[in-house]
PDB file of N, CA and C in Angstrom:
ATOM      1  N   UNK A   1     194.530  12.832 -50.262  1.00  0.00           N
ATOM      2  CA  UNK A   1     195.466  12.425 -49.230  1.00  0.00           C
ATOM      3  C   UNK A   1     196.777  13.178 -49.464  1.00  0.00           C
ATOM      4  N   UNK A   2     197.081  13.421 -48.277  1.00  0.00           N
ATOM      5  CA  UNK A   2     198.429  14.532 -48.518  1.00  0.00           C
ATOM      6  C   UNK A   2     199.627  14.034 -47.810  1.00  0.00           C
ATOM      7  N   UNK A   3     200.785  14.182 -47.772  1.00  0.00           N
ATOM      8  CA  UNK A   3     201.856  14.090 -46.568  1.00  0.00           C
ATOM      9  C   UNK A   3     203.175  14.702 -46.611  1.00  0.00           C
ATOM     10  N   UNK A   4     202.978  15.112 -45.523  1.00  0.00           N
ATOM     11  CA  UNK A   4     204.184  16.598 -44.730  1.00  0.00           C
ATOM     12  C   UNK A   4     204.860  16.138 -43.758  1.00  0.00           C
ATOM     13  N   UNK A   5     206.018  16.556 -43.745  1.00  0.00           N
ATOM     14  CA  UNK A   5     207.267  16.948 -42.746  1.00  0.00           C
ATOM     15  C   UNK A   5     207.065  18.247 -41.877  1.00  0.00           C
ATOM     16  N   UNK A   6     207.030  17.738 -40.672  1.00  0.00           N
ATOM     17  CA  UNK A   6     206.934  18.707 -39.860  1.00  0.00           C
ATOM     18  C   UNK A   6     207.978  18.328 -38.482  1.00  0.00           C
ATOM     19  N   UNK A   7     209.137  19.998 -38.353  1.00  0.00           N
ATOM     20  CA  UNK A   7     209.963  19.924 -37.274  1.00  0.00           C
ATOM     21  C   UNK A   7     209.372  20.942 -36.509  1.00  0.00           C
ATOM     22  N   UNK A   8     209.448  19.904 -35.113  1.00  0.00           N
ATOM     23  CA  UNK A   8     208.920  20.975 -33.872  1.00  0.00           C
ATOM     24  C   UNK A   8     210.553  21.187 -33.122  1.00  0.00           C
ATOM     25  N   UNK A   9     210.856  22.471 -33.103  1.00  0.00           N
ATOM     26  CA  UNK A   9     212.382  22.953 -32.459  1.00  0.00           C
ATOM     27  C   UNK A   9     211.886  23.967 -31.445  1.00  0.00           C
ATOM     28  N   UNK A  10     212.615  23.371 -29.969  1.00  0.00           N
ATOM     29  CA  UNK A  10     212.503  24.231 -28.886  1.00  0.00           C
ATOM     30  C   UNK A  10     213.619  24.897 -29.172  1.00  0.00           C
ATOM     31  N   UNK A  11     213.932  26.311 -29.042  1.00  0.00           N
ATOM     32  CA  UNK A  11     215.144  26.838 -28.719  1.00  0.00           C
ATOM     33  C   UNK A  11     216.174  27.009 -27.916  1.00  0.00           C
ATOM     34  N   UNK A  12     217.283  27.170 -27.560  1.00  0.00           N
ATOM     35  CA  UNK A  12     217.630  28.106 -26.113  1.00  0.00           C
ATOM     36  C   UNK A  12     216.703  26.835 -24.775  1.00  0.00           C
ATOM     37  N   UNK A  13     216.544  25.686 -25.543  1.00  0.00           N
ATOM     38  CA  UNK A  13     215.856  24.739 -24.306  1.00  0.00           C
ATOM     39  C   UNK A  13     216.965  24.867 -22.539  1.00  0.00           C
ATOM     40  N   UNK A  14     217.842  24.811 -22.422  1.00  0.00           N
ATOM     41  CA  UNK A  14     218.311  25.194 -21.503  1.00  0.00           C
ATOM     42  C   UNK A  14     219.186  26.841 -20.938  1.00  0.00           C
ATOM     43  N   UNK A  15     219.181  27.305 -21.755  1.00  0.00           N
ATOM     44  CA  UNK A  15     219.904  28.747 -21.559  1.00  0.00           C
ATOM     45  C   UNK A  15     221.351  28.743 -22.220  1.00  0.00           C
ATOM     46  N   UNK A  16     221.550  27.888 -22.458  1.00  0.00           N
ATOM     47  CA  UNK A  16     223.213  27.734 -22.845  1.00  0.00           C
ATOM     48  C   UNK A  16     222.951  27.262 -24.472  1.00  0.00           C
ATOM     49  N   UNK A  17     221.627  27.789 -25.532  1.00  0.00           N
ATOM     50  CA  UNK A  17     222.121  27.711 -26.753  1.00  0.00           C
ATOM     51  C   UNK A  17     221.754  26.567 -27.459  1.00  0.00           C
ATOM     52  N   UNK A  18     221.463  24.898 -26.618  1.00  0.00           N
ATOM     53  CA  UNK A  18     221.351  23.984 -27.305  1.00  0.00           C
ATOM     54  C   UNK A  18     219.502  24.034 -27.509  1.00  0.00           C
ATOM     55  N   UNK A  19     219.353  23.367 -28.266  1.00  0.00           N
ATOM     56  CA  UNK A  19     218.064  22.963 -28.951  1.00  0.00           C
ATOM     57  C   UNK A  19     217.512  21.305 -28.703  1.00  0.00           C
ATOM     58  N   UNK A  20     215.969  21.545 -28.904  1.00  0.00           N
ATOM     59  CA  UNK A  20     215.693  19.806 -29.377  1.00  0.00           C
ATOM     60  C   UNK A  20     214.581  19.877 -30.494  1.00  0.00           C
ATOM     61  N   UNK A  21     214.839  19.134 -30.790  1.00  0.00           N
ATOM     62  CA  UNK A  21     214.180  18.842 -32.590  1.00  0.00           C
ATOM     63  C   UNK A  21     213.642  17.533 -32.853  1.00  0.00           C
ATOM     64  N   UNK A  22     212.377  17.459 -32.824  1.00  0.00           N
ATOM     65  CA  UNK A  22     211.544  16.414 -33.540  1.00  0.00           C
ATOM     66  C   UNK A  22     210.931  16.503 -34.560  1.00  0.00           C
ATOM     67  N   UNK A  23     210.849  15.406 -35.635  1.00  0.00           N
ATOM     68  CA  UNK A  23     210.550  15.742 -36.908  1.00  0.00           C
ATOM     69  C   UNK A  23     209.229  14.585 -36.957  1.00  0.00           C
ATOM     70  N   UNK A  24     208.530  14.796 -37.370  1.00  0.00           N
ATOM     71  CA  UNK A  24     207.459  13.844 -37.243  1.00  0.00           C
ATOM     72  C   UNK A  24     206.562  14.104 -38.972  1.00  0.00           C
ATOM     73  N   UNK A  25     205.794  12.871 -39.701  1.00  0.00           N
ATOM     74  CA  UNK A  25     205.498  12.676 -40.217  1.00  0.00           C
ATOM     75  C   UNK A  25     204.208  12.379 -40.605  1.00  0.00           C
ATOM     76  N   UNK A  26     203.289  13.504 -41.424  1.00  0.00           N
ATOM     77  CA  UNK A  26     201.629  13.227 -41.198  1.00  0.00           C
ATOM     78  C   UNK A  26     201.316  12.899 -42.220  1.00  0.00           C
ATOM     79  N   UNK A  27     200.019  12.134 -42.441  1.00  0.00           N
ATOM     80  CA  UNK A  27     199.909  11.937 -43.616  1.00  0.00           C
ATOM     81  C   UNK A  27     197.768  11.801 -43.724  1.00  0.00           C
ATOM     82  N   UNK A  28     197.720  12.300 -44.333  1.00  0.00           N
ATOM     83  CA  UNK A  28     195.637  12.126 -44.493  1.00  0.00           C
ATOM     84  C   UNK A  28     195.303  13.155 -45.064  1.00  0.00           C
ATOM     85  N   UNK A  29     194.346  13.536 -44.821  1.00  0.00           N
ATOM     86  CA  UNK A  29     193.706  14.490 -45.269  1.00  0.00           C
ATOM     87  C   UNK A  29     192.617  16.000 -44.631  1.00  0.00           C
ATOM     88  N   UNK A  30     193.053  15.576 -43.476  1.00  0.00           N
ATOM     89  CA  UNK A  30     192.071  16.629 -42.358  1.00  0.00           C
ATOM     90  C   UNK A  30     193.170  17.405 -41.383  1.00  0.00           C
ATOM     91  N   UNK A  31     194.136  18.003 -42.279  1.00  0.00           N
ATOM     92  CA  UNK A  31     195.227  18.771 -41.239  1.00  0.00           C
ATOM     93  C   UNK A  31     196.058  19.290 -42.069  1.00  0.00           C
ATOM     94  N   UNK A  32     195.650  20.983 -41.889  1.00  0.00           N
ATOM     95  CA  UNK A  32     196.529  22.036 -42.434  1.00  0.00           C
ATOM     96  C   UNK A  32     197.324  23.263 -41.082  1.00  0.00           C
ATOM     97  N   UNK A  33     198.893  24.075 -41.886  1.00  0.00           N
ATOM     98  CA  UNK A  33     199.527  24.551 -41.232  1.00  0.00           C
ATOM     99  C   UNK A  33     198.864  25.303 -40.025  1.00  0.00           C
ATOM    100  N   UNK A  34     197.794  26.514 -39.992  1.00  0.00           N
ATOM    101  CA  UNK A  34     197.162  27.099 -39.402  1.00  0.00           C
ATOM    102  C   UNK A  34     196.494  26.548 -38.181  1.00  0.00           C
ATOM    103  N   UNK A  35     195.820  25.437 -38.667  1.00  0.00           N
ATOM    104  CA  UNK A  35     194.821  24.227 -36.967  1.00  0.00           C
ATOM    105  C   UNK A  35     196.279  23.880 -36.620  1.00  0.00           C
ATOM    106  N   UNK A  36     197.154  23.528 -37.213  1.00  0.00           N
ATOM    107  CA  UNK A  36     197.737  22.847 -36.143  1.00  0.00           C
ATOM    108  C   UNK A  36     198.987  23.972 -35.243  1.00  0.00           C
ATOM    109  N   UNK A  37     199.004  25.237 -35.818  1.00  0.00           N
ATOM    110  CA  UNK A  37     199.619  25.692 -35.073  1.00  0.00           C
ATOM    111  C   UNK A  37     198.648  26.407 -34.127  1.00  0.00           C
ATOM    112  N   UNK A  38     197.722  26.478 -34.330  1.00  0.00           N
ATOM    113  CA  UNK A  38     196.231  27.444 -33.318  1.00  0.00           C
ATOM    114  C   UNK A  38     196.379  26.221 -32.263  1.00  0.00           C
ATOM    115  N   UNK A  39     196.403  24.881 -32.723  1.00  0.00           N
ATOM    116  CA  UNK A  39     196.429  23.914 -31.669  1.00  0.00           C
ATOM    117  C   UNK A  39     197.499  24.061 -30.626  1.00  0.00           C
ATOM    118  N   UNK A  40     198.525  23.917 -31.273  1.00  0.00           N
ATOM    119  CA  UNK A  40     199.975  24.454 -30.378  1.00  0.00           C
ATOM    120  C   UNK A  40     200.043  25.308 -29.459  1.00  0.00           C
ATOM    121  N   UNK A  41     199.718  26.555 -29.989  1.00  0.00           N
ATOM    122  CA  UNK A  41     199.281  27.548 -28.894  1.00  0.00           C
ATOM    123  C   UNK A  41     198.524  27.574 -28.380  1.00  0.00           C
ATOM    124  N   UNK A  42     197.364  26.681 -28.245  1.00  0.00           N
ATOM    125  CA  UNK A  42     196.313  26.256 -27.373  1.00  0.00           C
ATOM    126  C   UNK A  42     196.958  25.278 -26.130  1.00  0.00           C
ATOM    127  N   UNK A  43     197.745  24.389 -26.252  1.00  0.00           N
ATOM    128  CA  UNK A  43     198.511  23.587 -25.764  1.00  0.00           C
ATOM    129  C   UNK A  43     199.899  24.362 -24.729  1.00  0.00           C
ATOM    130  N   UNK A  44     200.040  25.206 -25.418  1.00  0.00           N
ATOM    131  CA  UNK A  44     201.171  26.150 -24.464  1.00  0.00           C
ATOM    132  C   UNK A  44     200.470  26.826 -23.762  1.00  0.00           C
ATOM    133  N   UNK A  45     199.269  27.745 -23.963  1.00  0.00           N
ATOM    134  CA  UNK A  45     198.755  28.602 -22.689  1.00  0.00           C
ATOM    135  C   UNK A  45     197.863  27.537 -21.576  1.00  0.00           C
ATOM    136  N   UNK A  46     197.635  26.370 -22.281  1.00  0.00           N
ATOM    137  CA  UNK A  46     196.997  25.683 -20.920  1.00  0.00           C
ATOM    138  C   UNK A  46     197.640  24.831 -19.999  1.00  0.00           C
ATOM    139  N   UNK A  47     199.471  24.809 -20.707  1.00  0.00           N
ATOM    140  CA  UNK A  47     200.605  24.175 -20.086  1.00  0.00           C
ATOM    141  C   UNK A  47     201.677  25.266 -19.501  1.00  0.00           C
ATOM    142  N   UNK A  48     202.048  25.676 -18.038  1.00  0.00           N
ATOM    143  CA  UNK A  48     202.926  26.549 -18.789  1.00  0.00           C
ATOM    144  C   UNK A  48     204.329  25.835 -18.876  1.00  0.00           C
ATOM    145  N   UNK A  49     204.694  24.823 -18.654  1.00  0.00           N
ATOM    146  CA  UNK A  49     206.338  24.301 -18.673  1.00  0.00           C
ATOM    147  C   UNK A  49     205.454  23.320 -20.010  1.00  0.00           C
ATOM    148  N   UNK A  50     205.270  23.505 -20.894  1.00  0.00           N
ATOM    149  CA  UNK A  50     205.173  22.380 -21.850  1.00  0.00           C
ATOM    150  C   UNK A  50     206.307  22.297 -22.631  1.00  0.00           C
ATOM    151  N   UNK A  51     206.930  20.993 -22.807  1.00  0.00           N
ATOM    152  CA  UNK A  51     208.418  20.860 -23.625  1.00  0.00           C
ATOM    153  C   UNK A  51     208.066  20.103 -24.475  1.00  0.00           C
ATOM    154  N   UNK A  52     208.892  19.965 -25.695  1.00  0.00           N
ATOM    155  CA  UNK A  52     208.729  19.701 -26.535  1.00  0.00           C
ATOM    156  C   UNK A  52     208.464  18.228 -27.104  1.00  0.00           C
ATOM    157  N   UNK A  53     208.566  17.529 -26.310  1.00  0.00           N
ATOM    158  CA  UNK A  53     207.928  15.955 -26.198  1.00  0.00           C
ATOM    159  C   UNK A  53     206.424  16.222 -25.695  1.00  0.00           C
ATOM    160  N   UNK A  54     205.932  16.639 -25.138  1.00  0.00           N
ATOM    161  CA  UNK A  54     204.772  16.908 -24.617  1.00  0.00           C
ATOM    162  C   UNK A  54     203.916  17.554 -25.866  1.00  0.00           C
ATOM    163  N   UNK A  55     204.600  18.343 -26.232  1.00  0.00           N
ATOM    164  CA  UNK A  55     203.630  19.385 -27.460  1.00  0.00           C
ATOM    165  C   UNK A  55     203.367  18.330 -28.758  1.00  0.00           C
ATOM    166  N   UNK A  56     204.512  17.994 -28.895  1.00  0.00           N
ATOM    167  CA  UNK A  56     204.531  16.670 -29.862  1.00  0.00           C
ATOM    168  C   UNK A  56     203.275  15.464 -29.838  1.00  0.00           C
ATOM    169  N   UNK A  57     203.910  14.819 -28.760  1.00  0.00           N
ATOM    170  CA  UNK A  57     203.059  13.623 -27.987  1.00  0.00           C
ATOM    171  C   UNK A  57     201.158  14.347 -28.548  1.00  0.00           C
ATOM    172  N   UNK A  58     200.569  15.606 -27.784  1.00  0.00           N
ATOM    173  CA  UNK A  58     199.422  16.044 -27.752  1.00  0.00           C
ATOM    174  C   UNK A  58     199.341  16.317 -28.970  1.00  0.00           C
ATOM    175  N   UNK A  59     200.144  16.947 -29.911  1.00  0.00           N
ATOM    176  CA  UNK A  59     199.798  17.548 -31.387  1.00  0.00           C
ATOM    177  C   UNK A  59     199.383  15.907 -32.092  1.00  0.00           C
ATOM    178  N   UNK A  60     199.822  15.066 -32.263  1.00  0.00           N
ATOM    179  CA  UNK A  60     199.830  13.177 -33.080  1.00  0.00           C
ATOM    180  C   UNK A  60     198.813  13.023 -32.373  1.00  0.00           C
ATOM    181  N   UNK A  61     198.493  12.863 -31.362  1.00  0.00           N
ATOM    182  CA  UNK A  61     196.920  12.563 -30.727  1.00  0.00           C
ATOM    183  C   UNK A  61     195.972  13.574 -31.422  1.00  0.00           C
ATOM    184  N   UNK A  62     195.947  14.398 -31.247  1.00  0.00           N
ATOM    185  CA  UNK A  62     195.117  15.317 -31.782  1.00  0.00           C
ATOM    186  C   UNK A  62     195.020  15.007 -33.342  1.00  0.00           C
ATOM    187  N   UNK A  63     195.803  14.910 -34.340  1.00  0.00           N
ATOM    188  CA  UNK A  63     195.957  14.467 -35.503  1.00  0.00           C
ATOM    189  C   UNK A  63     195.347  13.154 -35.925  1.00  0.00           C
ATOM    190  N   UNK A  64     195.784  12.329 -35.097  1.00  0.00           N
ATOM    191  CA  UNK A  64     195.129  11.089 -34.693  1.00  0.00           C
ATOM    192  C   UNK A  64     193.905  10.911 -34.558  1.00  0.00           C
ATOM    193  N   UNK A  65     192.862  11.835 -33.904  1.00  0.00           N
ATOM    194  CA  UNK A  65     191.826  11.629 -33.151  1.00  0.00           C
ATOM    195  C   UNK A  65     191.035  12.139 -35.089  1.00  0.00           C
ATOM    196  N   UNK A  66     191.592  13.062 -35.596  1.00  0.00           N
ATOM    197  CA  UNK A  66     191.436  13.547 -36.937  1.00  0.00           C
ATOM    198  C   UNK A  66     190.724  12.837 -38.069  1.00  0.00           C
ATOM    199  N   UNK A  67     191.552  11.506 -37.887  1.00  0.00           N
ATOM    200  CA  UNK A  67     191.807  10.197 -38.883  1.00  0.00           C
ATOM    201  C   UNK A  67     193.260  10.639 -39.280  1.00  0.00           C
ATOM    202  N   UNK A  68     194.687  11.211 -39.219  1.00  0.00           N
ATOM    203  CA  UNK A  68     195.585  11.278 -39.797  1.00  0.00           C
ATOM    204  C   UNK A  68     196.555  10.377 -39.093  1.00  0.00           C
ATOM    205  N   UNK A  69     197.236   9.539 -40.122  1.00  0.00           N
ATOM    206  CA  UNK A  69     198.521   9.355 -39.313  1.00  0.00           C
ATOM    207  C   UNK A  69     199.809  10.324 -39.071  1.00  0.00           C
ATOM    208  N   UNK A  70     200.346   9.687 -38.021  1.00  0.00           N
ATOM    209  CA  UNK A  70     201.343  10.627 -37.504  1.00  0.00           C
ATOM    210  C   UNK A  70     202.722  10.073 -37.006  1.00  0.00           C
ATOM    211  N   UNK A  71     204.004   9.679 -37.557  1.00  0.00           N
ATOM    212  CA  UNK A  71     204.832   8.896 -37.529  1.00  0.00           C
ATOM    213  C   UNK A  71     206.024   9.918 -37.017  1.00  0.00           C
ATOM    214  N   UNK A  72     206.815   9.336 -36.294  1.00  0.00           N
ATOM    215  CA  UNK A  72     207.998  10.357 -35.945  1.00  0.00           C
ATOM    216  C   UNK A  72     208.973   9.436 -36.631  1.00  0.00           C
ATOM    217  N   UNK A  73     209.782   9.991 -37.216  1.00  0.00           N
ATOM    218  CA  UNK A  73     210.732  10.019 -38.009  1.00  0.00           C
ATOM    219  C   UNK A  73     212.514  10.325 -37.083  1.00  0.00           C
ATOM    220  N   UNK A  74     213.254   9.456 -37.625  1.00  0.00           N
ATOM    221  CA  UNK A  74     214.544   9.180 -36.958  1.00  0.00           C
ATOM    222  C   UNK A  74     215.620   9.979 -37.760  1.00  0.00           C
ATOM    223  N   UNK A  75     216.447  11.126 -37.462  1.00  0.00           N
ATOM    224  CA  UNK A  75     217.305  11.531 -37.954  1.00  0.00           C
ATOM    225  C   UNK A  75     218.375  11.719 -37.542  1.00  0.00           C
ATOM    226  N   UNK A  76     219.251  12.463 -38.048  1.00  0.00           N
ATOM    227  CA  UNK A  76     220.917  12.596 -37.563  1.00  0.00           C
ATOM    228  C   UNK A  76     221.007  14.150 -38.092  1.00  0.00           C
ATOM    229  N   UNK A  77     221.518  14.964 -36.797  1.00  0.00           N
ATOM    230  CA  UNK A  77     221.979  16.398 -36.966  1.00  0.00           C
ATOM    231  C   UNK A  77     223.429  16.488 -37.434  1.00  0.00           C
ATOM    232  N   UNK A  78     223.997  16.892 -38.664  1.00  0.00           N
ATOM    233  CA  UNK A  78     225.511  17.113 -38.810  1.00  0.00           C
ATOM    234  C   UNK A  78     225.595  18.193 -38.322  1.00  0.00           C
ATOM    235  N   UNK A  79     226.531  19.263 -37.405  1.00  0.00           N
ATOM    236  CA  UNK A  79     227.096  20.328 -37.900  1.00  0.00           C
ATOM    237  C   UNK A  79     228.444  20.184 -37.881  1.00  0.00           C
ATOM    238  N   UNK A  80     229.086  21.581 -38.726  1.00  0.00           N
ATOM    239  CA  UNK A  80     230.279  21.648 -38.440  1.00  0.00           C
ATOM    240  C   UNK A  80     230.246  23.163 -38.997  1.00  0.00           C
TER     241      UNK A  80
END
């Protein structure tokens, strides 16, 4: 049994620079870096406006369907 931190960051989400960032939390044993990014990009060419709640949402189902759990996690961005 394993468990990883994983942030999904859209970029440039509106043109003016800002971002969105979800950090979500897996934990089992049937999910490494590679499936789940082959998944991702499976998920973007069969979406084409897919945003980043959406990619999310489908990636934890998919994980899910796995046997893994998949928890999103609550944070706070500082900058300065």
């Amino acid at each position: 049994m394993k468990t990883e931190i994983f942030s999904f960051n859209e970029l440039n989400v509106d043109g003016n620079g800002d971002y969105v960032q979800i950090v979500i939390q897996v934990t089992g044993s049937d999910f490494d870096y590679a499936s789940i990014l082959d998944h991702i990009r499976a998920l973007k060419r069969k979406t084409e406006y897919a945003d980043t709640d959406y990619l999310v949402d489908e990636t934890c189902e998919w994980l899910r369907s796995k046997g893994n759990v998949c928890t999103y996690i609550p944070f706070c961005v500082v900058e300065f």
